[in-house]
N, C-alpha and C. Protein backbone atom coordinates (compact mmCIF):
# COMPACT_ATOMS: atom_id res chain seq x y z
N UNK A 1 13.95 58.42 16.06
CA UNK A 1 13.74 57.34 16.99
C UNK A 1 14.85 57.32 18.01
N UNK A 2 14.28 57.29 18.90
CA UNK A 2 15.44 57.22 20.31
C UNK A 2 15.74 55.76 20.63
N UNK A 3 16.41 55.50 21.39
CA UNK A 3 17.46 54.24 21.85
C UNK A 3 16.02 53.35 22.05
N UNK A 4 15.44 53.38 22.99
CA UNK A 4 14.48 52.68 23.90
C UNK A 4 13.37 52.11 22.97
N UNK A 5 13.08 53.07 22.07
CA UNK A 5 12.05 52.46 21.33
C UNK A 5 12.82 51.69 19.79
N UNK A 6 14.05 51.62 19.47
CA UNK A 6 14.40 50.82 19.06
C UNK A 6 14.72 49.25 19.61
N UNK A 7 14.63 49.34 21.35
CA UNK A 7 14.95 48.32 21.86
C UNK A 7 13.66 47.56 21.60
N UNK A 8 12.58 48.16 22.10
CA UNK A 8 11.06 47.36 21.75
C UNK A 8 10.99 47.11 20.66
N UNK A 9 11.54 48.07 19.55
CA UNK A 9 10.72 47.07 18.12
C UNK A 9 11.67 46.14 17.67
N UNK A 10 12.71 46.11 18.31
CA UNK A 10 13.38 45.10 18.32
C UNK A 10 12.83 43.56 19.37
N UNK A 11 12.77 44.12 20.04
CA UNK A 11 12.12 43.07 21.21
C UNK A 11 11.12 42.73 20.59
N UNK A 12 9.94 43.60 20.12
CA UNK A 12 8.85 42.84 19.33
C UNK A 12 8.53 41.91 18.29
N UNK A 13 9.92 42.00 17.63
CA UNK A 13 10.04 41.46 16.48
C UNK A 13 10.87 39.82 16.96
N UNK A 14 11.59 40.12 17.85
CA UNK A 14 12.26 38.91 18.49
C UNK A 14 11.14 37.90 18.97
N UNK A 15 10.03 38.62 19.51
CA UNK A 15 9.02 37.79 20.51
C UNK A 15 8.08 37.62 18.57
N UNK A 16 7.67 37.83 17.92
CA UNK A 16 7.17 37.06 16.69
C UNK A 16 8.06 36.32 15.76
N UNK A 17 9.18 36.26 15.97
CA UNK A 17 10.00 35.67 15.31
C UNK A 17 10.03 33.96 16.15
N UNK A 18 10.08 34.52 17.05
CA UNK A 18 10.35 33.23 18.60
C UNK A 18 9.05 32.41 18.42
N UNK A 19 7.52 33.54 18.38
CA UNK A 19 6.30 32.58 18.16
C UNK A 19 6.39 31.48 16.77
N UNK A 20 6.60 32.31 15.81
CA UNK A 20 6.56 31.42 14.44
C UNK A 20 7.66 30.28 14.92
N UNK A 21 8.91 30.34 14.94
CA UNK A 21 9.98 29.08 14.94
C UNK A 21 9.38 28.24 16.11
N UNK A 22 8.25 28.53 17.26
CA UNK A 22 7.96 27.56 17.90
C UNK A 22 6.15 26.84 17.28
N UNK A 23 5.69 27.86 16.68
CA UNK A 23 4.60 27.17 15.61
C UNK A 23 5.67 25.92 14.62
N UNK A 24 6.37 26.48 13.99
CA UNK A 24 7.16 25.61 12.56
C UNK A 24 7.67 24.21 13.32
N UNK A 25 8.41 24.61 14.68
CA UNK A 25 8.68 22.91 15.64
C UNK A 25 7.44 22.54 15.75
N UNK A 26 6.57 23.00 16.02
CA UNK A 26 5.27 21.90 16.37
C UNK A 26 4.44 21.31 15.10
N UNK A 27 4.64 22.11 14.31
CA UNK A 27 4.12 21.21 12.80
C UNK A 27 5.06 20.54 12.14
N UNK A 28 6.45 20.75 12.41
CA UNK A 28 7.26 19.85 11.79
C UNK A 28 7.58 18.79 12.38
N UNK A 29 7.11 18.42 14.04
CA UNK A 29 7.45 17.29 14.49
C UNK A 29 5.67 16.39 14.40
N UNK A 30 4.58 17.05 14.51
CA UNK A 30 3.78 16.71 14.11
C UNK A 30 4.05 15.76 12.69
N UNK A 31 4.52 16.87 11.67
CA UNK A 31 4.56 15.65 10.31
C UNK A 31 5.32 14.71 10.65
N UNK A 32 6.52 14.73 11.56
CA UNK A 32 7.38 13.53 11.34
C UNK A 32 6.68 12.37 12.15
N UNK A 33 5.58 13.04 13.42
CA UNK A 33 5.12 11.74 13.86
C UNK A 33 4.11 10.71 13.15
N UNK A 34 3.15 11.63 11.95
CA UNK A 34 2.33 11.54 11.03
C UNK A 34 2.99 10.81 9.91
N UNK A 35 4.68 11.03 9.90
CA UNK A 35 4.97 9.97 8.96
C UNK A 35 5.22 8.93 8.97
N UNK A 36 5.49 8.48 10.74
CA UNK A 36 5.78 7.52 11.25
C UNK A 36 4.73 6.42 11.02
N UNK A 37 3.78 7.27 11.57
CA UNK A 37 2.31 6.14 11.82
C UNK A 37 2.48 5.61 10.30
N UNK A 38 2.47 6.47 9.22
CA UNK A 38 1.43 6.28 8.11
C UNK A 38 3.06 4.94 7.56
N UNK A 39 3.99 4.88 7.77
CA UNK A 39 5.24 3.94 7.65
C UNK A 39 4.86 2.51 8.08
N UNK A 40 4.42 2.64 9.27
CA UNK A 40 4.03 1.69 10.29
C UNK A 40 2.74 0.74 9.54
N UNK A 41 2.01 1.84 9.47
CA UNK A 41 0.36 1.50 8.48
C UNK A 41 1.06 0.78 7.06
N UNK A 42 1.81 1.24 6.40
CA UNK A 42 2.03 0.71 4.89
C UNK A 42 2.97 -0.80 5.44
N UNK A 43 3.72 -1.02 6.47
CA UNK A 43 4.22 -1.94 6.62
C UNK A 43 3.19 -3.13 7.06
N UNK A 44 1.74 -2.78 7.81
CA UNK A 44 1.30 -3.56 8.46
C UNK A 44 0.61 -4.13 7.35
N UNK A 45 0.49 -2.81 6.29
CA UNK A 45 -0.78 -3.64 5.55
C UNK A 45 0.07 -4.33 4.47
N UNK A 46 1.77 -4.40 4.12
CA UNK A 46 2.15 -5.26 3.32
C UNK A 46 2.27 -6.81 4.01
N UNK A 47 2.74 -6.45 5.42
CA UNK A 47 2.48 -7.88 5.72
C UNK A 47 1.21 -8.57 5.67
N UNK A 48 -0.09 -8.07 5.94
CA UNK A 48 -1.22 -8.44 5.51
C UNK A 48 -1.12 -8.92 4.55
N UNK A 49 -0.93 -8.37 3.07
CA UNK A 49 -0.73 -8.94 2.23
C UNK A 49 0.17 -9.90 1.99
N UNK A 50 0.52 -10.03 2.31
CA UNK A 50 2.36 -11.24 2.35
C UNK A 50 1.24 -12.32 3.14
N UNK A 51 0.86 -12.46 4.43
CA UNK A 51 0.14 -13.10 5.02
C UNK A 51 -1.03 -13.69 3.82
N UNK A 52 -1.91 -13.16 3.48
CA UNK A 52 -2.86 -13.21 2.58
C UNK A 52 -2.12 -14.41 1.45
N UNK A 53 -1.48 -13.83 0.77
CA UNK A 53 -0.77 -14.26 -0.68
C UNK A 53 -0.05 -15.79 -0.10
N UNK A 54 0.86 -15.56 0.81
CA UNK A 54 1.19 -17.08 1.20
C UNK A 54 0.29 -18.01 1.41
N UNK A 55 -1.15 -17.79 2.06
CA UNK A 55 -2.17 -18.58 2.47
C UNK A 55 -2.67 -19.14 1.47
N UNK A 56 -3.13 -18.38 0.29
CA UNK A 56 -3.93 -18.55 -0.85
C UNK A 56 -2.97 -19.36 -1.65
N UNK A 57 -1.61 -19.03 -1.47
CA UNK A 57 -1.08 -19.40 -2.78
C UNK A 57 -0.93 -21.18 -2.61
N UNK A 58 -0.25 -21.04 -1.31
CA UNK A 58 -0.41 -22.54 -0.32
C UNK A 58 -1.98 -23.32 -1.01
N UNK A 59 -2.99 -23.01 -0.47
CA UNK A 59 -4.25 -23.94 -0.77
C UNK A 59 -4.61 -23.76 -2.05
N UNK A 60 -4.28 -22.89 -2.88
CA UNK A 60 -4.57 -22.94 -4.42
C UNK A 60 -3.27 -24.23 -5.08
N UNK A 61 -2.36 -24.12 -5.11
CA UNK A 61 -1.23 -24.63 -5.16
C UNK A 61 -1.45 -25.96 -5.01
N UNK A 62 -1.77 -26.43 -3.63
CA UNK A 62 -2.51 -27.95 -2.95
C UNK A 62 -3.66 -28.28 -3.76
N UNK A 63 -4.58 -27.09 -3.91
CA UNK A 63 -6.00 -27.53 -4.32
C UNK A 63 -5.41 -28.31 -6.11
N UNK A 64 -4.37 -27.54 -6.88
CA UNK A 64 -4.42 -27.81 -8.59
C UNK A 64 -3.73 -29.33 -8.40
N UNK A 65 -2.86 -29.35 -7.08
CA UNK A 65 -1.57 -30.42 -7.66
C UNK A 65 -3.25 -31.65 -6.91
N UNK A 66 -3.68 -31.32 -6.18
CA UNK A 66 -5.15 -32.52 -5.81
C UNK A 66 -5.98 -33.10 -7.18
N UNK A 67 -6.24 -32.22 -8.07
CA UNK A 67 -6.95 -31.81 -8.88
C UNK A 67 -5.93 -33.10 -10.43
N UNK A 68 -4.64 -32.16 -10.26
CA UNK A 68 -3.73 -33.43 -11.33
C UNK A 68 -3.87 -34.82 -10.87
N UNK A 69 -3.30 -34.97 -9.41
CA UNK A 69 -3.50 -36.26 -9.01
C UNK A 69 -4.64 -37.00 -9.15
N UNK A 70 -6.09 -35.93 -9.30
CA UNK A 70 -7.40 -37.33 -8.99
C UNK A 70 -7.20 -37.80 -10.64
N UNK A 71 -6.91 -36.71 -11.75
CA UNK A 71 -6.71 -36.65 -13.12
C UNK A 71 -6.02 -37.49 -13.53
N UNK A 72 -4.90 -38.27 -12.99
CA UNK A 72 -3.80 -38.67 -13.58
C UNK A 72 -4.23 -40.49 -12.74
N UNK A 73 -4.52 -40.05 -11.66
CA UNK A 73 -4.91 -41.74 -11.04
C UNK A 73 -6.44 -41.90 -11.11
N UNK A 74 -6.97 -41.13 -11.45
CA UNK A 74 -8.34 -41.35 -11.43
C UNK A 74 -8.31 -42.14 -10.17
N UNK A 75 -8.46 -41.02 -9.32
CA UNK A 75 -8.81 -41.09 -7.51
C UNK A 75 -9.96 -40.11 -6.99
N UNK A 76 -10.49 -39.30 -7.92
CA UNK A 76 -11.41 -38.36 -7.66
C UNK A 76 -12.24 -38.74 -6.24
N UNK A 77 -12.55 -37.80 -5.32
CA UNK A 77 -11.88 -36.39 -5.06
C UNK A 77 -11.20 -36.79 -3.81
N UNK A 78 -10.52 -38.04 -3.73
CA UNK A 78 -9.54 -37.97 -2.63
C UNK A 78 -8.31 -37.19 -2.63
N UNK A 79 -7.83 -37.40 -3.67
CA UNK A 79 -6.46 -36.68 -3.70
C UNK A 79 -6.53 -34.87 -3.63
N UNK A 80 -7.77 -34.63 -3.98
CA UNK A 80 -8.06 -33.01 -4.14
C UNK A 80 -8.59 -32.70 -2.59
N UNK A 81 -8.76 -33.68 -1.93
CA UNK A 81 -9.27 -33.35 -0.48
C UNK A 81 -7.94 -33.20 0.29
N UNK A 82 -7.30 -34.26 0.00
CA UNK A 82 -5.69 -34.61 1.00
C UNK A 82 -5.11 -33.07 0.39
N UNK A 83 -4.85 -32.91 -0.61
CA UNK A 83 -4.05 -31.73 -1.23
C UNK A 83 -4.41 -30.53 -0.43
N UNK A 84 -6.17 -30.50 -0.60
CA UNK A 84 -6.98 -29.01 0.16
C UNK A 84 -6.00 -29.02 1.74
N UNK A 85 -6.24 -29.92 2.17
CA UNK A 85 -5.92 -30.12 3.60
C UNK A 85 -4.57 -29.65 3.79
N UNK A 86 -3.88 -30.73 3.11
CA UNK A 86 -2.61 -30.33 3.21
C UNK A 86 -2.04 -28.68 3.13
N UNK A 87 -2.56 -27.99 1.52
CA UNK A 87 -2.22 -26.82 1.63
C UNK A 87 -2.77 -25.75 2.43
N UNK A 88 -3.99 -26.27 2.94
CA UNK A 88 -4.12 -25.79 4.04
C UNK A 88 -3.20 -25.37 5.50
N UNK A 89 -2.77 -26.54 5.96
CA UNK A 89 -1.58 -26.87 6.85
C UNK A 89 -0.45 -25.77 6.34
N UNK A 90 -0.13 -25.94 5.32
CA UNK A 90 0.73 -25.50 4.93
C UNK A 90 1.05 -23.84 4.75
N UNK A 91 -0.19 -23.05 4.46
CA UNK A 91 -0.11 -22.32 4.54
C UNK A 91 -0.37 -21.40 5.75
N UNK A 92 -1.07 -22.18 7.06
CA UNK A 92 -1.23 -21.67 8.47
C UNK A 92 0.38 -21.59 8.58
N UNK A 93 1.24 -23.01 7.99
CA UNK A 93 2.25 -22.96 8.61
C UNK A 93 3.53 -21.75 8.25
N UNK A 94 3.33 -21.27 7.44
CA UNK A 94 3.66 -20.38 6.27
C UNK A 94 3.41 -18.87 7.13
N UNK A 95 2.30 -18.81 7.49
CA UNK A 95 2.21 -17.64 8.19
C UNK A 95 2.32 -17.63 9.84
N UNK A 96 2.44 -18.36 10.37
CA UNK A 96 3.18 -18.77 11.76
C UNK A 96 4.74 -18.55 11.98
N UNK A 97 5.26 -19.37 10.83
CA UNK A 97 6.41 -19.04 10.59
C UNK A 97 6.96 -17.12 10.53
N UNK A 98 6.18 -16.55 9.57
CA UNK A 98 6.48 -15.10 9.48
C UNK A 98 5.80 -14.65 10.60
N UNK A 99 5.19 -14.79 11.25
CA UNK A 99 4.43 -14.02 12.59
C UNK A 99 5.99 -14.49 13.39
N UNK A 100 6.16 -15.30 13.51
CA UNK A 100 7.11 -15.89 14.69
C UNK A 100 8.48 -14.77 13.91
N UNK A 101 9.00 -15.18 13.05
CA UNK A 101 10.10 -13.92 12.55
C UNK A 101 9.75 -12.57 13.11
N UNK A 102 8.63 -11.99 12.79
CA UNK A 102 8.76 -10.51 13.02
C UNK A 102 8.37 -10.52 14.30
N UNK A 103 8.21 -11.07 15.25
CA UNK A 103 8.31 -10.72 16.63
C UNK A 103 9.27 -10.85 17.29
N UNK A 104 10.43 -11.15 16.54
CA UNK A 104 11.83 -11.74 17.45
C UNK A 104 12.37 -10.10 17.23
């Protein structure tokens, strides 16, 4: 082998070496943007849930302590209505509150 054609298979090997390491950047920033989203996704859907769980827990919470009160004063079903309502309120307010946090 003479000089020249060691320069090409050298050169050739440089130019497939160069293709692959610029394939491997484009799938490795691909995954990192793919991990981003899917970060983003698991955060949105815990606050969903956080959202969810405060709401319910609020009007379930209102609805039992309504439920003792009509039980205990025999007020049936006022006190289980005021309670509904209330934990109602309470839990819009519950998640207003955390909407208002994570946007600051």
């Amino acid at each position: 082998m003479n000089h020249s054609e060691d320069e090409k298979s050298l050169q050739t090997r440089l130019d497939n070496l160069s293709k692959t390491l610029d394939a491997d950047r484009a799938t490795s920033q691909k995954t990192a943007e793919d991990g981003k989203a899917s970060a983003a996704n698991a955060r949105d859907t815990n606050l969903g849930s956080r959202f969810l769980s405060e709401f319910m827990g609020a009007v379930l919470l209102g609805g039992l302590a309504g439920w003792g009160i009509d039980k205990w004063l025999h007020t049936s079903p006022l006190g289980l209505i005021v309670m509904l309502v209330l934990g109602f309120v309470v839990g819009i307010w519950n998640i207003y509150r955390m909407a208002a946090a994570r946007s600051r």
